[in-house]
C-alpha atoms as a PDB file:
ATOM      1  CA  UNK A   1      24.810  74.350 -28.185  1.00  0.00           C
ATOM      2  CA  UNK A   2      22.410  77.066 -27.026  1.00  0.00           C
ATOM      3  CA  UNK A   3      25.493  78.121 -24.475  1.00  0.00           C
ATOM      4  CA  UNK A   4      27.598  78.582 -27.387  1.00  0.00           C
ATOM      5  CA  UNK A   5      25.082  80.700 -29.254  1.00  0.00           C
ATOM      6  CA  UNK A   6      24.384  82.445 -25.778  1.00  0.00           C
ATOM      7  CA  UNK A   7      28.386  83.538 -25.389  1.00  0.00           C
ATOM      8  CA  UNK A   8      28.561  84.822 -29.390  1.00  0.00           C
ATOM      9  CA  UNK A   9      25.777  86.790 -28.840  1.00  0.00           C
ATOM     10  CA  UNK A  10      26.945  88.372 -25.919  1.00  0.00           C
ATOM     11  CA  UNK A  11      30.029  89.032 -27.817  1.00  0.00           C
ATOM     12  CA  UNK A  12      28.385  90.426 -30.670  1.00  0.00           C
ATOM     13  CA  UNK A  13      26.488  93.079 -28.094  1.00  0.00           C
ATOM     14  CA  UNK A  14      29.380  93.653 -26.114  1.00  0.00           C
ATOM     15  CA  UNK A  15      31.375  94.115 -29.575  1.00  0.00           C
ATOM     16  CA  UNK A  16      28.450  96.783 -30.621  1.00  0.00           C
ATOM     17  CA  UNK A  17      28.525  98.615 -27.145  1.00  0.00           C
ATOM     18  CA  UNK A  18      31.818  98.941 -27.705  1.00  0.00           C
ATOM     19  CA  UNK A  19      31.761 100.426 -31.366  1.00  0.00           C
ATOM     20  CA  UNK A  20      29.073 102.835 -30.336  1.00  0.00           C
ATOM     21  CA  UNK A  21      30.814 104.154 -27.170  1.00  0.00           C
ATOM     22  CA  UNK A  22      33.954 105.115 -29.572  1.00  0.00           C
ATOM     23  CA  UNK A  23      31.551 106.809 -32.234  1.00  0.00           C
ATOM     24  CA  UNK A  24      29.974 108.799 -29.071  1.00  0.00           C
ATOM     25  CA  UNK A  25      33.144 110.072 -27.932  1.00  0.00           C
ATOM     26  CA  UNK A  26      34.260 110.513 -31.778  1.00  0.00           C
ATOM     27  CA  UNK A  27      31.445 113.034 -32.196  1.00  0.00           C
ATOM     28  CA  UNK A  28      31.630 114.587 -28.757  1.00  0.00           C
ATOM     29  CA  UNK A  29      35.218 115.646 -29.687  1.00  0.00           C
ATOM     30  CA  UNK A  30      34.179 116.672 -33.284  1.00  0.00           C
ATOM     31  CA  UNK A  31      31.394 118.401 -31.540  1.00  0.00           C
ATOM     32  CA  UNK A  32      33.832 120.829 -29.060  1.00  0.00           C
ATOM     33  CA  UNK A  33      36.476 121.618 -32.292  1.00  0.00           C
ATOM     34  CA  UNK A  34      33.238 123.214 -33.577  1.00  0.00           C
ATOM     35  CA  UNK A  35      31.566 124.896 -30.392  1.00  0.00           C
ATOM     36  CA  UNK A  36      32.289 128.514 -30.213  1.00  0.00           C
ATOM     37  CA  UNK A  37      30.843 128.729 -26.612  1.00  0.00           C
ATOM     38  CA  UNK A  38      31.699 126.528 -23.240  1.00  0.00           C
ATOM     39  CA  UNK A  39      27.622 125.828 -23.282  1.00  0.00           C
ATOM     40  CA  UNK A  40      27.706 124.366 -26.469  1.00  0.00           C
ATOM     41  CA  UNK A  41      30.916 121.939 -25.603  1.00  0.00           C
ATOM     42  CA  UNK A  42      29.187 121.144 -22.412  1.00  0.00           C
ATOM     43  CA  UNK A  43      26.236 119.988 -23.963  1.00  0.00           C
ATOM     44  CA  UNK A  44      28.499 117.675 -26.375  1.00  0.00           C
ATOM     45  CA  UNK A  45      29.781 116.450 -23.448  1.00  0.00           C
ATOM     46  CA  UNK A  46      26.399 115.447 -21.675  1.00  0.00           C
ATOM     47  CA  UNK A  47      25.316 114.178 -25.430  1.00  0.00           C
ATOM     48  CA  UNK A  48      28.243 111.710 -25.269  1.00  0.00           C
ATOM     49  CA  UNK A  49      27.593 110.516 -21.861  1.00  0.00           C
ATOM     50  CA  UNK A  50      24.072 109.750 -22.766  1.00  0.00           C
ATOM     51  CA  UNK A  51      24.986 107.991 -25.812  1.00  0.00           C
ATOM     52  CA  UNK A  52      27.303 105.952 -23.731  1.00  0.00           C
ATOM     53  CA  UNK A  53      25.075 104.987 -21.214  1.00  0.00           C
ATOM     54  CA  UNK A  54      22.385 104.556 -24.104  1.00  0.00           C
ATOM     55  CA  UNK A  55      25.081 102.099 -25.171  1.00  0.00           C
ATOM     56  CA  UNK A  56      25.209 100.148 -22.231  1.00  0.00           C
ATOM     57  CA  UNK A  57      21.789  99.763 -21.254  1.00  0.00           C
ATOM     58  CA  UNK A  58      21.200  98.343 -24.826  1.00  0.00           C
ATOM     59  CA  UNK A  59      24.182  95.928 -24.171  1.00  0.00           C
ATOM     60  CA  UNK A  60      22.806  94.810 -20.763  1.00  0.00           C
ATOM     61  CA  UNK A  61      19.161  94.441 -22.142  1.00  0.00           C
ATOM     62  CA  UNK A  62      20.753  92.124 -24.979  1.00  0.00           C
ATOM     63  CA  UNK A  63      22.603  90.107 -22.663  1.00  0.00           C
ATOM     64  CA  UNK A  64      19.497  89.481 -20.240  1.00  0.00           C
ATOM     65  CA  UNK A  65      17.273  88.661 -23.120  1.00  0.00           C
ATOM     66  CA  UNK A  66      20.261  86.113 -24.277  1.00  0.00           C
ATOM     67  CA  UNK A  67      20.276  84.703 -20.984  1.00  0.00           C
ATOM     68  CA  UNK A  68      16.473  84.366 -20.326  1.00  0.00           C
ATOM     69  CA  UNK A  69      16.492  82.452 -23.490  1.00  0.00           C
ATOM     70  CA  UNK A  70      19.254  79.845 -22.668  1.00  0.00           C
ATOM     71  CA  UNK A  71      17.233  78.876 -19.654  1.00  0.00           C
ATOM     72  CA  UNK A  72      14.345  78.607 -21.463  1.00  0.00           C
ATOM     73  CA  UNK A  73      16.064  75.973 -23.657  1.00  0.00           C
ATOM     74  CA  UNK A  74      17.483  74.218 -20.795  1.00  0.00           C
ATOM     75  CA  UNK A  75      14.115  74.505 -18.717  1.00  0.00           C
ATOM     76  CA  UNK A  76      11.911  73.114 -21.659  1.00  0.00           C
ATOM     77  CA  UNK A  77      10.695  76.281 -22.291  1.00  0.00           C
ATOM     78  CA  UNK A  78       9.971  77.226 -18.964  1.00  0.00           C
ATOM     79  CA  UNK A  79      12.400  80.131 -17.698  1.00  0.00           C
ATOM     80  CA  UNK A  80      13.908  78.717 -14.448  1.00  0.00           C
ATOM     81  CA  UNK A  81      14.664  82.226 -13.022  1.00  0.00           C
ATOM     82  CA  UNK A  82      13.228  85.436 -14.817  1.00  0.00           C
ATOM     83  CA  UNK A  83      15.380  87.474 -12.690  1.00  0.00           C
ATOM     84  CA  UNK A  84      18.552  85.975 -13.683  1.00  0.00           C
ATOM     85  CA  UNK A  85      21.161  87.474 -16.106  1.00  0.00           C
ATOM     86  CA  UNK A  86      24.900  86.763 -16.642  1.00  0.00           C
ATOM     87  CA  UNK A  87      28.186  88.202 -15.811  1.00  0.00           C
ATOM     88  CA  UNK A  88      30.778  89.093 -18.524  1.00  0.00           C
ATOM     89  CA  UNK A  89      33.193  86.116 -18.297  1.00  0.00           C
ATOM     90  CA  UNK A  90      30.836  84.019 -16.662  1.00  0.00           C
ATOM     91  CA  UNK A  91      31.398  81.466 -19.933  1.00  0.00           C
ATOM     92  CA  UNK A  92      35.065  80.874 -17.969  1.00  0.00           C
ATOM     93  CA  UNK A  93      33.945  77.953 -15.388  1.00  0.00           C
ATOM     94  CA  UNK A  94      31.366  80.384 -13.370  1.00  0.00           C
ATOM     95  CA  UNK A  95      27.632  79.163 -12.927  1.00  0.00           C
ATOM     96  CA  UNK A  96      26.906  82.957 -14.533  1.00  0.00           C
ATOM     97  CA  UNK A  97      24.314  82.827 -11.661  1.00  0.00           C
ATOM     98  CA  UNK A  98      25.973  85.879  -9.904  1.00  0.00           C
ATOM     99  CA  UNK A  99      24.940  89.611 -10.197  1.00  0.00           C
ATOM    100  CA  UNK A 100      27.580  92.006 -11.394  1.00  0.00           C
ATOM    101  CA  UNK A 101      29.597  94.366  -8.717  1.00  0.00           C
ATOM    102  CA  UNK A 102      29.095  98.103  -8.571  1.00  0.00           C
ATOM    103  CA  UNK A 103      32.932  98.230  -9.602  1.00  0.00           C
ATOM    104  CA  UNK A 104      31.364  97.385 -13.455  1.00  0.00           C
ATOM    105  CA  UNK A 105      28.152  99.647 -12.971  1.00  0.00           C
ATOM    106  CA  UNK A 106      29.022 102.133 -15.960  1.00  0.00           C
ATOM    107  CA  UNK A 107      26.035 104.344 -13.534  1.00  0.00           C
ATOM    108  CA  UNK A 108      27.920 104.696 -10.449  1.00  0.00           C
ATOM    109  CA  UNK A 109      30.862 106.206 -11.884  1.00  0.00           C
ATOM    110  CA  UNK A 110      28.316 109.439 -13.563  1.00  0.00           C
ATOM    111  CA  UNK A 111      26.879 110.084 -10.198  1.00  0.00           C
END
């Protein structure tokens, strides 16, 4: 049961991350109509990207919490392995016990 609660909350953040990645790059475009100068659609630009990545972290933090507090249901309370945290898709037959690849770090792509 707490698996199933664990996967719709991940969901849920995912969902959210999601929602407030399009609303970041909603008002980024707004942002440039409206900017008279190339500064002031650059900095809508770098606004966006922070929001984005603000958006992700929050997601990931969500999902670790989630995770930290299945194992504490299975462990009795006791967290098995604090520096454990699922994979999206994990839920599909995987133990979830792996750590995600760079190719899904949203962090190596701004650098």
């Amino acid at each position: 049961m707490a698996s199933v609660k664990e996967t719709a909350e991940n969901v849920a953040a995912s969902a959210k991350s999601g929602m407030d990645k399009t609303k970041a790059t909603v008002q980024e475009k707004v942002e440039k109509m409206t900017a008279r100068t190339p500064a002031q659609k650059e900095m809508a630009e770098e606004r966006k990207q922070e929001k984005i990545r603000e958006a992700e972290v929050n997601k990931q933090e969500t999902m670790q919490s989630n995770a930290v507090e299945h194992q504490q249901t299975l462990a009795g309370g006791q967290v098995a392995d604090p520096g454990f945290y699922p994979v999206e898709g994990a839920a599909s037959g995987g133990t979830g016990a792996a750590r995600p690849s760079a190719a899904h770090d949203p962090f190596l792509a701004a650098r």
